[in-house]
C-alpha atoms as a PDB file:
ATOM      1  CA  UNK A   1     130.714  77.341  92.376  1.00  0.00           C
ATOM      2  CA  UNK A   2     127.691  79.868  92.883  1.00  0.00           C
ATOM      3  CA  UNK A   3     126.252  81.223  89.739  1.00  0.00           C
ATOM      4  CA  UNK A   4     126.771  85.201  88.981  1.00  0.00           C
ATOM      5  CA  UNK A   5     122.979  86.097  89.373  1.00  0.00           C
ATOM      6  CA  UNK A   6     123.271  84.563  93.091  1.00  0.00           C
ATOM      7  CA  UNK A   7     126.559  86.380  93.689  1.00  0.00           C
ATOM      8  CA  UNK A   8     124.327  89.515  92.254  1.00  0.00           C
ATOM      9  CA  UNK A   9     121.564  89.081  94.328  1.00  0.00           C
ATOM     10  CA  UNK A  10     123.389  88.439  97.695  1.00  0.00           C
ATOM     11  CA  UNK A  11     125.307  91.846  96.166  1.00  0.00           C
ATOM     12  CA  UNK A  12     122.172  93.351  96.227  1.00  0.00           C
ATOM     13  CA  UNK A  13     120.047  91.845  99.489  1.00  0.00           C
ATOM     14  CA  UNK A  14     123.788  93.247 101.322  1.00  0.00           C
ATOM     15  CA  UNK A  15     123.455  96.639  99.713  1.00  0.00           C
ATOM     16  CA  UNK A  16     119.716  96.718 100.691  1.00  0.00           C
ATOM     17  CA  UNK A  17     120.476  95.988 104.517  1.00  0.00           C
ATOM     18  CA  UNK A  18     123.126  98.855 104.512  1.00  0.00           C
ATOM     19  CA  UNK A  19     121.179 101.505 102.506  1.00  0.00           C
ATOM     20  CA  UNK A  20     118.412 100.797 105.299  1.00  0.00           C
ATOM     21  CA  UNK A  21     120.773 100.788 108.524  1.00  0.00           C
ATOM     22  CA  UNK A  22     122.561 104.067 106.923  1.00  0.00           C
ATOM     23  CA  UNK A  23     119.124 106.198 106.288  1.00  0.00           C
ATOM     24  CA  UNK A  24     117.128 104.601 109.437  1.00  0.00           C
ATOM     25  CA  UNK A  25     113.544 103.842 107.870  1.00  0.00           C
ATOM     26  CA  UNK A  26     112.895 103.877 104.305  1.00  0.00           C
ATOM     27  CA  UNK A  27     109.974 102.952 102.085  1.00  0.00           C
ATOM     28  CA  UNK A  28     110.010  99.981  99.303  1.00  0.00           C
ATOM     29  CA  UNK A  29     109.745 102.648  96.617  1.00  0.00           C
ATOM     30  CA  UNK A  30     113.190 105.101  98.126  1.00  0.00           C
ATOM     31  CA  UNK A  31     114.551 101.083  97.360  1.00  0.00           C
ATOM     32  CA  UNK A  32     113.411 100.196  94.224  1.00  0.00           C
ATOM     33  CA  UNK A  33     114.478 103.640  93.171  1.00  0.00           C
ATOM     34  CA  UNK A  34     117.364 103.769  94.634  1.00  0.00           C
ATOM     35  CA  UNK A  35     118.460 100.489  93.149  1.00  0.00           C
ATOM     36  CA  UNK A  36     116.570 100.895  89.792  1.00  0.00           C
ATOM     37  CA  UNK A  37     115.740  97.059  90.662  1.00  0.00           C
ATOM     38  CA  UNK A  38     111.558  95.992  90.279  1.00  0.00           C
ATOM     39  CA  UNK A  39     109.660  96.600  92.823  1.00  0.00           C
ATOM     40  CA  UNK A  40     108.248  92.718  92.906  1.00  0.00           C
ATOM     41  CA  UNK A  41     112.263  91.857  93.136  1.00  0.00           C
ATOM     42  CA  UNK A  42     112.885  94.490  95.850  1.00  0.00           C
ATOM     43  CA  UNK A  43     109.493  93.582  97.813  1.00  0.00           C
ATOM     44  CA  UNK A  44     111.665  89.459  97.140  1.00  0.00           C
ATOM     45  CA  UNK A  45     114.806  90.725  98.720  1.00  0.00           C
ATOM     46  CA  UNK A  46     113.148  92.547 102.030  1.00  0.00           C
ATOM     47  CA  UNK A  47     111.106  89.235 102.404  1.00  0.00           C
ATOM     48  CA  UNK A  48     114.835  87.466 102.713  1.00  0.00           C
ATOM     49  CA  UNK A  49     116.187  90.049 105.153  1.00  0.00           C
ATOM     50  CA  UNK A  50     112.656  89.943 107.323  1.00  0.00           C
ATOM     51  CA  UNK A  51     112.954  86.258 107.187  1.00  0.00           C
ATOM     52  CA  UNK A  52     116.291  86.567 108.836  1.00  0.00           C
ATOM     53  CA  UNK A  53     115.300  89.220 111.249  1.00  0.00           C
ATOM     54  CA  UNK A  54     117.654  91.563 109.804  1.00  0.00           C
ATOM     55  CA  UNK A  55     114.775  94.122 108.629  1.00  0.00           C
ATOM     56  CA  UNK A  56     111.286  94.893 110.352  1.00  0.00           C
ATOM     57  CA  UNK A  57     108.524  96.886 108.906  1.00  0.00           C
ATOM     58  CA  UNK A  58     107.010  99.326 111.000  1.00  0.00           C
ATOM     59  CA  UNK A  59     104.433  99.813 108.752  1.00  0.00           C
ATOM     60  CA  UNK A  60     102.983  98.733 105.233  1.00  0.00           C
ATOM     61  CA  UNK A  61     105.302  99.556 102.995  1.00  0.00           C
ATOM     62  CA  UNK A  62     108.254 101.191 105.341  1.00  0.00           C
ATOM     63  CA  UNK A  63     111.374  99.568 106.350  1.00  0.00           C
ATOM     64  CA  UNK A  64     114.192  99.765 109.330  1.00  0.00           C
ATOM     65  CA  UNK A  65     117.149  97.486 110.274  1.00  0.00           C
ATOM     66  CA  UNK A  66     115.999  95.586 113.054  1.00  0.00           C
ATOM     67  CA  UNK A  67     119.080  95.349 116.297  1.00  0.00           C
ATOM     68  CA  UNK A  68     119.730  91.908 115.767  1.00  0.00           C
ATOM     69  CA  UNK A  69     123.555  91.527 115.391  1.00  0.00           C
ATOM     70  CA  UNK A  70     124.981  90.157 112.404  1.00  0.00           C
ATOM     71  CA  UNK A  71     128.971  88.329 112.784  1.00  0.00           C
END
């Protein structure tokens, strides 16, 4: 069984991804205001979706959905 705070954070790394494909680029503070989250939890998240090539940064600090496909 997966423990609420994972099934809050995948909640949230999901939400991320779609506020960023929505709004085209962003910047880490639009997210961590945008999701009242910490910054150093936000910066976590966007390290999880650059990991899986779902999010590049363009430049420091700025954010857009890569075109990788997800299924």
């Amino acid at each position: 069984m997966i423990k609420n705070s994972t099934t809050r954070m995948l909640t949230r790394i999901k939400s991320i991804y779609m506020y960023i494909q929505e709004r085209g680029t962003v910047t880490t503070n639009e997210i961590v205001e945008e999701f009242g989250s910490t910054p150093r939890t936000i910066q976590r998240d966007l390290s999880i979706l650059s990991e899986h090539e779902l999010v590049i940064s363009p430049s420091r600090g700025k954010w857009r959905a890569s075109s990788k496909k997800i299924v």
